[in-house]
PDB file of N, CA and C in Angstrom:
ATOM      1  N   UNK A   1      11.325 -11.136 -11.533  1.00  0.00           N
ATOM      2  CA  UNK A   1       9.979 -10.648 -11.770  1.00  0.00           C
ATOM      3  C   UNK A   1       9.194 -10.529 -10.467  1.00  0.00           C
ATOM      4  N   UNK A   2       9.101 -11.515  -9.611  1.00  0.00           N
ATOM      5  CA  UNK A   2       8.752 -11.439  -8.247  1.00  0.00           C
ATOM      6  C   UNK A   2       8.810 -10.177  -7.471  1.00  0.00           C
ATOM      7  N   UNK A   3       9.952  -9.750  -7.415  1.00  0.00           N
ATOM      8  CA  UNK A   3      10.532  -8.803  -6.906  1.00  0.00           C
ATOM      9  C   UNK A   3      10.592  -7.167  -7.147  1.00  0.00           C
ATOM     10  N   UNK A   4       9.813  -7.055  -8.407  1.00  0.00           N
ATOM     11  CA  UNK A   4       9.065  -6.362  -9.519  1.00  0.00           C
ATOM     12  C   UNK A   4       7.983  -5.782  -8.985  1.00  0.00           C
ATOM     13  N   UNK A   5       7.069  -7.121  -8.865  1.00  0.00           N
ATOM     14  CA  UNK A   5       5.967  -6.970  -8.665  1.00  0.00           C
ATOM     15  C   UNK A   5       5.516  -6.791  -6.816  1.00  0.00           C
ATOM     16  N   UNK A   6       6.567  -7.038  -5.784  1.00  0.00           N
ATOM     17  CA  UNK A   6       6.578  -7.194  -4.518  1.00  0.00           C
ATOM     18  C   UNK A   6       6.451  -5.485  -4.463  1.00  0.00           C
ATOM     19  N   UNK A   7       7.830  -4.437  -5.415  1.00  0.00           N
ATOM     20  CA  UNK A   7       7.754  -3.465  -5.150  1.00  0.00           C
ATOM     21  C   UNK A   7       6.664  -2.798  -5.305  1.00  0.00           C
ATOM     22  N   UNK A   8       6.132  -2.976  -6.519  1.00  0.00           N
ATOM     23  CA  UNK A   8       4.960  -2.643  -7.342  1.00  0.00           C
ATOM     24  C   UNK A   8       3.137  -2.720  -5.747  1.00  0.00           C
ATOM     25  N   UNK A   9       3.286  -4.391  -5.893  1.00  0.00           N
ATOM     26  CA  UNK A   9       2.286  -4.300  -4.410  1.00  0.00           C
ATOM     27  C   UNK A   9       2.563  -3.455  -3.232  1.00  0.00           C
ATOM     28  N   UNK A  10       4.249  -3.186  -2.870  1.00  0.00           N
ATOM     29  CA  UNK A  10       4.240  -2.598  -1.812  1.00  0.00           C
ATOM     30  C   UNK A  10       3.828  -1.019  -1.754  1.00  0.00           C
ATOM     31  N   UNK A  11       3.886  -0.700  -3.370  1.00  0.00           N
ATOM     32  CA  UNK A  11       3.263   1.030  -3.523  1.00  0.00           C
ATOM     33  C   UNK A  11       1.969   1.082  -3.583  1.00  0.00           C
ATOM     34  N   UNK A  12       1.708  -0.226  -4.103  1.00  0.00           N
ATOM     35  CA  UNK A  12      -0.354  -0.142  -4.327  1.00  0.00           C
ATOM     36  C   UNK A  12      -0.616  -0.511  -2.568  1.00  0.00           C
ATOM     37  N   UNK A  13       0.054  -1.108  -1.578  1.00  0.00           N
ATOM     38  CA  UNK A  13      -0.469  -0.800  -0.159  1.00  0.00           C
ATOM     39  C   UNK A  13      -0.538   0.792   0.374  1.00  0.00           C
ATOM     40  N   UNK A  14       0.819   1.092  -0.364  1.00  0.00           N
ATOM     41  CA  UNK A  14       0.498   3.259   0.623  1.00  0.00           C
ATOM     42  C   UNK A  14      -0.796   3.655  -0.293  1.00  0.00           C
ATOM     43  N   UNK A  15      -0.974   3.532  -1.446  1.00  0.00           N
ATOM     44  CA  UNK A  15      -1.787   3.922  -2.465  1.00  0.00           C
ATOM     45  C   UNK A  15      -3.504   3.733  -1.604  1.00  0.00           C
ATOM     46  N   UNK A  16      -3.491   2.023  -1.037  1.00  0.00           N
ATOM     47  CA  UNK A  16      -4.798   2.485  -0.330  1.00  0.00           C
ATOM     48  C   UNK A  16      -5.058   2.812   1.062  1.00  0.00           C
ATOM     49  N   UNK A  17      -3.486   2.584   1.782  1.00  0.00           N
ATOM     50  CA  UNK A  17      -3.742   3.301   3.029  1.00  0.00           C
ATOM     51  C   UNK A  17      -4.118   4.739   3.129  1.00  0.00           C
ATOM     52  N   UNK A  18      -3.787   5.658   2.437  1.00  0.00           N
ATOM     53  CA  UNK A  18      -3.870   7.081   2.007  1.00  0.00           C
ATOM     54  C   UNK A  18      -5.490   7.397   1.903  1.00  0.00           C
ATOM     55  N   UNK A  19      -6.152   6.185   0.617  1.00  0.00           N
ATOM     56  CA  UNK A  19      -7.660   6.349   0.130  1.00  0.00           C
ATOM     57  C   UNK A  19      -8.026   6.130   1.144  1.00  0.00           C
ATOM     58  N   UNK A  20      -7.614   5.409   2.324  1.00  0.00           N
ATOM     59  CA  UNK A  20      -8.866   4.685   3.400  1.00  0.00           C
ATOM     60  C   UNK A  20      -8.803   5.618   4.046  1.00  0.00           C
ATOM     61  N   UNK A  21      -7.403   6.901   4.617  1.00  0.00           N
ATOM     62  CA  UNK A  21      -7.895   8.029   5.108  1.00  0.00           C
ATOM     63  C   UNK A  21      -8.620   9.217   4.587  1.00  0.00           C
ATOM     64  N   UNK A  22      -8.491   9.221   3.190  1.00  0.00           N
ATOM     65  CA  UNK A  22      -9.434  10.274   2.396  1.00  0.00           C
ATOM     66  C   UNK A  22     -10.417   9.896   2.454  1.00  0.00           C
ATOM     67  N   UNK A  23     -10.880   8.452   2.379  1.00  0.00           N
ATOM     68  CA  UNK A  23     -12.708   8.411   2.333  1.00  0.00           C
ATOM     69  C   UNK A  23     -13.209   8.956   3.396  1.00  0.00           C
ATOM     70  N   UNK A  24     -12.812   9.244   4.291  1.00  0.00           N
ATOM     71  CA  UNK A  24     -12.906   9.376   5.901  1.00  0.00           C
ATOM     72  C   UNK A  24     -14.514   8.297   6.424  1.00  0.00           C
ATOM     73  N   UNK A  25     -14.399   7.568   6.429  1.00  0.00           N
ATOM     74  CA  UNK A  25     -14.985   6.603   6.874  1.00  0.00           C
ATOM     75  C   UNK A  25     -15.876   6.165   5.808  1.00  0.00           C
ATOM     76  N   UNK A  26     -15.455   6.007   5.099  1.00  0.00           N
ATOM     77  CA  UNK A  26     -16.197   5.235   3.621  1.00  0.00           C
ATOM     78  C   UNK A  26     -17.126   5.942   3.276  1.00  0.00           C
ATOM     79  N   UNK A  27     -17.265   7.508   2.990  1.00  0.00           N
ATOM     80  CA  UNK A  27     -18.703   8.703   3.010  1.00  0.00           C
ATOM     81  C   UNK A  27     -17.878   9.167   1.563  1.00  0.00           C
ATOM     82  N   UNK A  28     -16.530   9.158   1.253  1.00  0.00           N
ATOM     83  CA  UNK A  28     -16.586   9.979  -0.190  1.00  0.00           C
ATOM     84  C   UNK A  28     -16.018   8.311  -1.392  1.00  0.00           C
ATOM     85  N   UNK A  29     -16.867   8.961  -2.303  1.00  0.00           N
ATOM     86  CA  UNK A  29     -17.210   7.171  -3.532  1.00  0.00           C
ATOM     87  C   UNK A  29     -15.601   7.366  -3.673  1.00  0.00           C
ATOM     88  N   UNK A  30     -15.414   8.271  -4.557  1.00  0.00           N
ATOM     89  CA  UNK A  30     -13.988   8.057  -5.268  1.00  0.00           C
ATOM     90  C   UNK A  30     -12.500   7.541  -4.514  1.00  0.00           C
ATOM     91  N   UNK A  31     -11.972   7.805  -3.150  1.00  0.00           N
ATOM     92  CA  UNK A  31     -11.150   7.446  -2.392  1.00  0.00           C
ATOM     93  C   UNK A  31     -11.354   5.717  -1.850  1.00  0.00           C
ATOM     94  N   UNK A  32     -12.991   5.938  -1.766  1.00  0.00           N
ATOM     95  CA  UNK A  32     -13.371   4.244  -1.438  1.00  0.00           C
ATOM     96  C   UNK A  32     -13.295   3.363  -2.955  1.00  0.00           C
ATOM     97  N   UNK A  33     -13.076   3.603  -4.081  1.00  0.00           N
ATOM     98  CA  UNK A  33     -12.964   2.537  -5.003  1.00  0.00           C
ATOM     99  C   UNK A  33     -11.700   2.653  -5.192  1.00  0.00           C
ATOM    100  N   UNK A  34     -10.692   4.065  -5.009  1.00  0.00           N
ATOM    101  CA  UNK A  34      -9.174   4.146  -5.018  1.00  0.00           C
ATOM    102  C   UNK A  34      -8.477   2.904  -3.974  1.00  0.00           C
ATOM    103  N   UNK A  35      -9.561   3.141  -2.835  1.00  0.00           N
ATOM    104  CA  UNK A  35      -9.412   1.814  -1.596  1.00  0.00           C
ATOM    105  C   UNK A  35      -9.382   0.267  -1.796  1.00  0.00           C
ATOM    106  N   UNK A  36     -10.702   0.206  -2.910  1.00  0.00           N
ATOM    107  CA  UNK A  36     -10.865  -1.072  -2.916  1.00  0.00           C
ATOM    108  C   UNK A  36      -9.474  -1.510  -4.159  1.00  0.00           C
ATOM    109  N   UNK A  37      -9.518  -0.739  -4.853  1.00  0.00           N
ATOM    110  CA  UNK A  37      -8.353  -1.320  -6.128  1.00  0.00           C
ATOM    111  C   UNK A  37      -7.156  -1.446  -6.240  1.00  0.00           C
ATOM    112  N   UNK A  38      -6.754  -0.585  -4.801  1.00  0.00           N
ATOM    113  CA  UNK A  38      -5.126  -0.218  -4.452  1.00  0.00           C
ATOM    114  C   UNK A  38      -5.379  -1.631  -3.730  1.00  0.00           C
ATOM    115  N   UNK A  39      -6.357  -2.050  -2.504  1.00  0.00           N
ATOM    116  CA  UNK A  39      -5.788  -3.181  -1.625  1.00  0.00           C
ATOM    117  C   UNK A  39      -5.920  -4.909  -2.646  1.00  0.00           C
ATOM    118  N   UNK A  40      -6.630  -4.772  -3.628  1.00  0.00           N
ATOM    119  CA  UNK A  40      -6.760  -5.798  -4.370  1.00  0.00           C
ATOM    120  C   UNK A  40      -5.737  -6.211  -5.382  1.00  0.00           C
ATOM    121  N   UNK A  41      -5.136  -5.033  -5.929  1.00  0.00           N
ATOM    122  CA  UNK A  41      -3.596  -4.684  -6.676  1.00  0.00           C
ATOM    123  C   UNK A  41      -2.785  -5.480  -5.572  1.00  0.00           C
ATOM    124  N   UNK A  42      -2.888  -4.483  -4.073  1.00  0.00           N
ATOM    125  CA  UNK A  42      -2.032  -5.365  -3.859  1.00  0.00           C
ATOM    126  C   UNK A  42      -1.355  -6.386  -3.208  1.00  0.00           C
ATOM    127  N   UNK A  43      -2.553  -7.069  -2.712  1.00  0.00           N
ATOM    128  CA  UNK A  43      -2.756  -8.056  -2.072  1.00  0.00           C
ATOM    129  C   UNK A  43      -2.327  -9.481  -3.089  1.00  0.00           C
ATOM    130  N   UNK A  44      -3.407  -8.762  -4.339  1.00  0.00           N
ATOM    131  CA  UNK A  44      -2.877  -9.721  -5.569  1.00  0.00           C
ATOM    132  C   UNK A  44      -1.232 -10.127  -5.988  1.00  0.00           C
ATOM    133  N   UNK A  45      -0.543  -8.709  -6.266  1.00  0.00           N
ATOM    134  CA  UNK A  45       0.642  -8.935  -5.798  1.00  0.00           C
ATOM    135  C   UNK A  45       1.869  -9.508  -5.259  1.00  0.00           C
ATOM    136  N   UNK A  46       1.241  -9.130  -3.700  1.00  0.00           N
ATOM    137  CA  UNK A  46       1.804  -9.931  -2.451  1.00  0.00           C
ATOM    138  C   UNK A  46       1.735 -11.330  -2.681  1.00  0.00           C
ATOM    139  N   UNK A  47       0.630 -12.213  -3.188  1.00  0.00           N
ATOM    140  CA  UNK A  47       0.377 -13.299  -3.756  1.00  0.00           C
ATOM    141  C   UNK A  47       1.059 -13.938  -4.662  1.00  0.00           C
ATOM    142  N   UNK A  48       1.382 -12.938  -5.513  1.00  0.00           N
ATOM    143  CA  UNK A  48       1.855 -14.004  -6.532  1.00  0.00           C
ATOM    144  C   UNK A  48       3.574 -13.636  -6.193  1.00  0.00           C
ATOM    145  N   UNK A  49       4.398 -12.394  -5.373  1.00  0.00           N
ATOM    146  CA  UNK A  49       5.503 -12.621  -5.208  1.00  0.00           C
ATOM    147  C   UNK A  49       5.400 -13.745  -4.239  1.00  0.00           C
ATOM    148  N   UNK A  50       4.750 -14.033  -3.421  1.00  0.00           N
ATOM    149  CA  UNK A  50       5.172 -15.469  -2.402  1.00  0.00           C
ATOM    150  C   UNK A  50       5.327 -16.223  -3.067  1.00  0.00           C
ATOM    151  N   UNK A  51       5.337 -16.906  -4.098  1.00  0.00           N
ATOM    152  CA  UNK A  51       5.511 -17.793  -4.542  1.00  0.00           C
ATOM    153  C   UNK A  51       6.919 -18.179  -4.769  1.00  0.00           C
ATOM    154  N   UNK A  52       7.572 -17.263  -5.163  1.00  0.00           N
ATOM    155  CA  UNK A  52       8.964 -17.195  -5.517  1.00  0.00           C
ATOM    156  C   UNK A  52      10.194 -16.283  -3.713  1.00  0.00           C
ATOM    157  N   UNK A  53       9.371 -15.699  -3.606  1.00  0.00           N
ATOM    158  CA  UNK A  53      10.018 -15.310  -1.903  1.00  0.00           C
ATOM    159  C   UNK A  53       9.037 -15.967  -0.667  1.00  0.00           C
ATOM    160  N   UNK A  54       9.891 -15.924   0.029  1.00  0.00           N
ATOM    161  CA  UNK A  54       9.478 -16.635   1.467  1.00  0.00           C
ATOM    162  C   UNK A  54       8.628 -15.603   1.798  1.00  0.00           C
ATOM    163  N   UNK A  55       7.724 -16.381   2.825  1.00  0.00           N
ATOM    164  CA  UNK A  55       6.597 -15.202   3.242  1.00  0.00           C
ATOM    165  C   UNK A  55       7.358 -14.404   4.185  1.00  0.00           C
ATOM    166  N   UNK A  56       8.160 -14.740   4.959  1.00  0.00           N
ATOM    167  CA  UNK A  56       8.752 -13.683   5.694  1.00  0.00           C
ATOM    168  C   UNK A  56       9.434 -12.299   5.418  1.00  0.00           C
ATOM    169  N   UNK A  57      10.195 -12.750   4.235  1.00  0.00           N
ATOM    170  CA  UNK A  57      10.834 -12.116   3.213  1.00  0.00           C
ATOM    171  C   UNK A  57      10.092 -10.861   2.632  1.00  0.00           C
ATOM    172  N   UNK A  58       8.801 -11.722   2.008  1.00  0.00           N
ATOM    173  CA  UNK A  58       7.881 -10.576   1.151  1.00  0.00           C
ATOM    174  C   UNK A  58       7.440  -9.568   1.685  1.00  0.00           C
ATOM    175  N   UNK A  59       6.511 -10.618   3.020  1.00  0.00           N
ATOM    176  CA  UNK A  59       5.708  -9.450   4.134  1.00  0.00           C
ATOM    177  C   UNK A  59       6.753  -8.256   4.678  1.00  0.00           C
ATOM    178  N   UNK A  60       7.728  -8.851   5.043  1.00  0.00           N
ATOM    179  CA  UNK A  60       8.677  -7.613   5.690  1.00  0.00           C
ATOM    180  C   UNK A  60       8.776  -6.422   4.432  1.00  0.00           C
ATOM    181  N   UNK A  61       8.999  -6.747   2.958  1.00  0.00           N
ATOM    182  CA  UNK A  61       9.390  -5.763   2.153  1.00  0.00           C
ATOM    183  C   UNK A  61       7.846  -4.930   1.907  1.00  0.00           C
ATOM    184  N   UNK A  62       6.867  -5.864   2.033  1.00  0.00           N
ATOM    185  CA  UNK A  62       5.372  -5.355   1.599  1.00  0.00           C
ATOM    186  C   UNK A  62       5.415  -4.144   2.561  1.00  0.00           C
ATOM    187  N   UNK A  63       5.056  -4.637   3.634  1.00  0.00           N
ATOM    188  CA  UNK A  63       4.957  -3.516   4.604  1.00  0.00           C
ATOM    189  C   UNK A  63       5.726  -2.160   4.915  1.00  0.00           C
ATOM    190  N   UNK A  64       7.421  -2.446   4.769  1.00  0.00           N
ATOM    191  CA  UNK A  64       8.038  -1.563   4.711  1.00  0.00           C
ATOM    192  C   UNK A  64       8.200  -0.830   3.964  1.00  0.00           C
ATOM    193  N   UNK A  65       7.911  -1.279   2.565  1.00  0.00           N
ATOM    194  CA  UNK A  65       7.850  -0.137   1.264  1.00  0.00           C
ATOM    195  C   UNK A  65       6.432   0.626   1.542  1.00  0.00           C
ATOM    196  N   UNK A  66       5.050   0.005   1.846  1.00  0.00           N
ATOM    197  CA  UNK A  66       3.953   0.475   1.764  1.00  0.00           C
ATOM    198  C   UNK A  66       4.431   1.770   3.035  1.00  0.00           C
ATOM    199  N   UNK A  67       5.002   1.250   4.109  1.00  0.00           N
ATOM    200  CA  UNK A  67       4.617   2.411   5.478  1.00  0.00           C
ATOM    201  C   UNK A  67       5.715   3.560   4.960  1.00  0.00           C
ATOM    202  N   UNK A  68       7.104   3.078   4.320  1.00  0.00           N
ATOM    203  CA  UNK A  68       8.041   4.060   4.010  1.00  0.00           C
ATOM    204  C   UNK A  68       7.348   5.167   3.524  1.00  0.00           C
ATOM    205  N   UNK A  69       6.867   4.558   1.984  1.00  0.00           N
ATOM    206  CA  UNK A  69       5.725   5.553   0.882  1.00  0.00           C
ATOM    207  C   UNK A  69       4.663   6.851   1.339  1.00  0.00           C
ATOM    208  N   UNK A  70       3.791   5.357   2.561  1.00  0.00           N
ATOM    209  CA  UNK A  70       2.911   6.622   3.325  1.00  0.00           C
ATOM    210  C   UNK A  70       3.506   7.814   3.972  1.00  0.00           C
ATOM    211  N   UNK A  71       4.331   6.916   4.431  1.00  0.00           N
ATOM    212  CA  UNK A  71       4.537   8.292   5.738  1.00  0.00           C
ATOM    213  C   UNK A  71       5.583   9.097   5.002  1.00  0.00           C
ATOM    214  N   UNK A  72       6.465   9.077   3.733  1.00  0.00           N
ATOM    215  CA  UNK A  72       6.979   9.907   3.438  1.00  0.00           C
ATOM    216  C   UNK A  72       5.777  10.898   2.557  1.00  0.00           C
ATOM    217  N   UNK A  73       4.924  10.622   2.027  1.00  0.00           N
ATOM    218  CA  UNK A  73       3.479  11.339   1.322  1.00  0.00           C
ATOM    219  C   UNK A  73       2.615  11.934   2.164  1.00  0.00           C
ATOM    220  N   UNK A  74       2.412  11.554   3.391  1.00  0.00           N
ATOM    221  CA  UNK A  74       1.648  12.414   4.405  1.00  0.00           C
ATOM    222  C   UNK A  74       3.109  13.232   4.894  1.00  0.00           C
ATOM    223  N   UNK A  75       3.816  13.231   5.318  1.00  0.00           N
ATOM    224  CA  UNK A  75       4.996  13.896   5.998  1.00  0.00           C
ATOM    225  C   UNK A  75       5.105  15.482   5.119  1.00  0.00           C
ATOM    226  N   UNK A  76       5.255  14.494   2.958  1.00  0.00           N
ATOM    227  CA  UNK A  76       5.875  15.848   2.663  1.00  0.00           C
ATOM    228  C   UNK A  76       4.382  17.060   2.153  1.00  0.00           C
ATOM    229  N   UNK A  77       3.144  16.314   2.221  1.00  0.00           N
ATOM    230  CA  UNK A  77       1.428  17.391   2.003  1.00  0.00           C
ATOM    231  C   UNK A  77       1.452  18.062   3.186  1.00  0.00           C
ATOM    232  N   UNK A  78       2.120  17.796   4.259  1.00  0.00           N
ATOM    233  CA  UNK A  78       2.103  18.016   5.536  1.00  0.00           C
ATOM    234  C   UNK A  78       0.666  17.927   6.008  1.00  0.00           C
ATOM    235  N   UNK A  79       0.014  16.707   6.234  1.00  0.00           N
ATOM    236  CA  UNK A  79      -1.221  16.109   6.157  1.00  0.00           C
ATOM    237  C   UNK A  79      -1.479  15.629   7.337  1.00  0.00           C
ATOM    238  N   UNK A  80      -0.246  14.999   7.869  1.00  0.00           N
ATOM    239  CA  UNK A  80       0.143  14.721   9.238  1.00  0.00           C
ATOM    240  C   UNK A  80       1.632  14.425   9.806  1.00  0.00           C
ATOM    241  N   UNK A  81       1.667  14.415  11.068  1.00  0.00           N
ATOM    242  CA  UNK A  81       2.746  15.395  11.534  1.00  0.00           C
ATOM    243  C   UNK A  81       3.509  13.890  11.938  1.00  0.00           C
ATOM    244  N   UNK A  82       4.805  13.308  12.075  1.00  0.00           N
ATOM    245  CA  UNK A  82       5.568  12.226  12.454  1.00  0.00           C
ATOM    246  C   UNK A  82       5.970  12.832  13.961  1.00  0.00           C
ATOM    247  N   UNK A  83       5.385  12.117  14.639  1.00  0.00           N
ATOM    248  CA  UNK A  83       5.601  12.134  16.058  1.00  0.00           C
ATOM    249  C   UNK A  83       6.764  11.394  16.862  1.00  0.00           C
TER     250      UNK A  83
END
């Protein structure tokens, strides 16, 4: 179940890295509450898989699923360019 929910947080992290670039500096409402609910999803998440995985463990999968997600979603809108 941990492991469920690790994946689950690691999609709600691209989910608000994405909103925090659409709000473009916190000026449009809807991307900024997409912001606040994606990082609370999944922070919450991240939380409750530590419990059952090592923090090293989790953080490495958190991050890498969240940056995989983004940058394959900006890559394929062609939104921005992988340098």
């Amino acid at each position: 179940m941990a492991w469920i929910v690790l994946v689950l947080s690691g999609i709600c992290e691209a989910v608000w890295a994405v909103a925090l670039d659409k709000s473009q500096g916190f000026t449009k409402i809807i991307p900024v509450i997409v912001f606040f609910c994606g990082l609370a999803a999944s922070m919450a998440g991240l939380s409750y898989a530590m419990r059952s995985i090592s923090v090293g463990t989790a953080y490495l999968m958190w991050v890498g699923i969240g940056a995989a997600i983004t940058v394959s979603y900006l890559r394929g809108t062609h939104e921005q360019k992988v340098v």
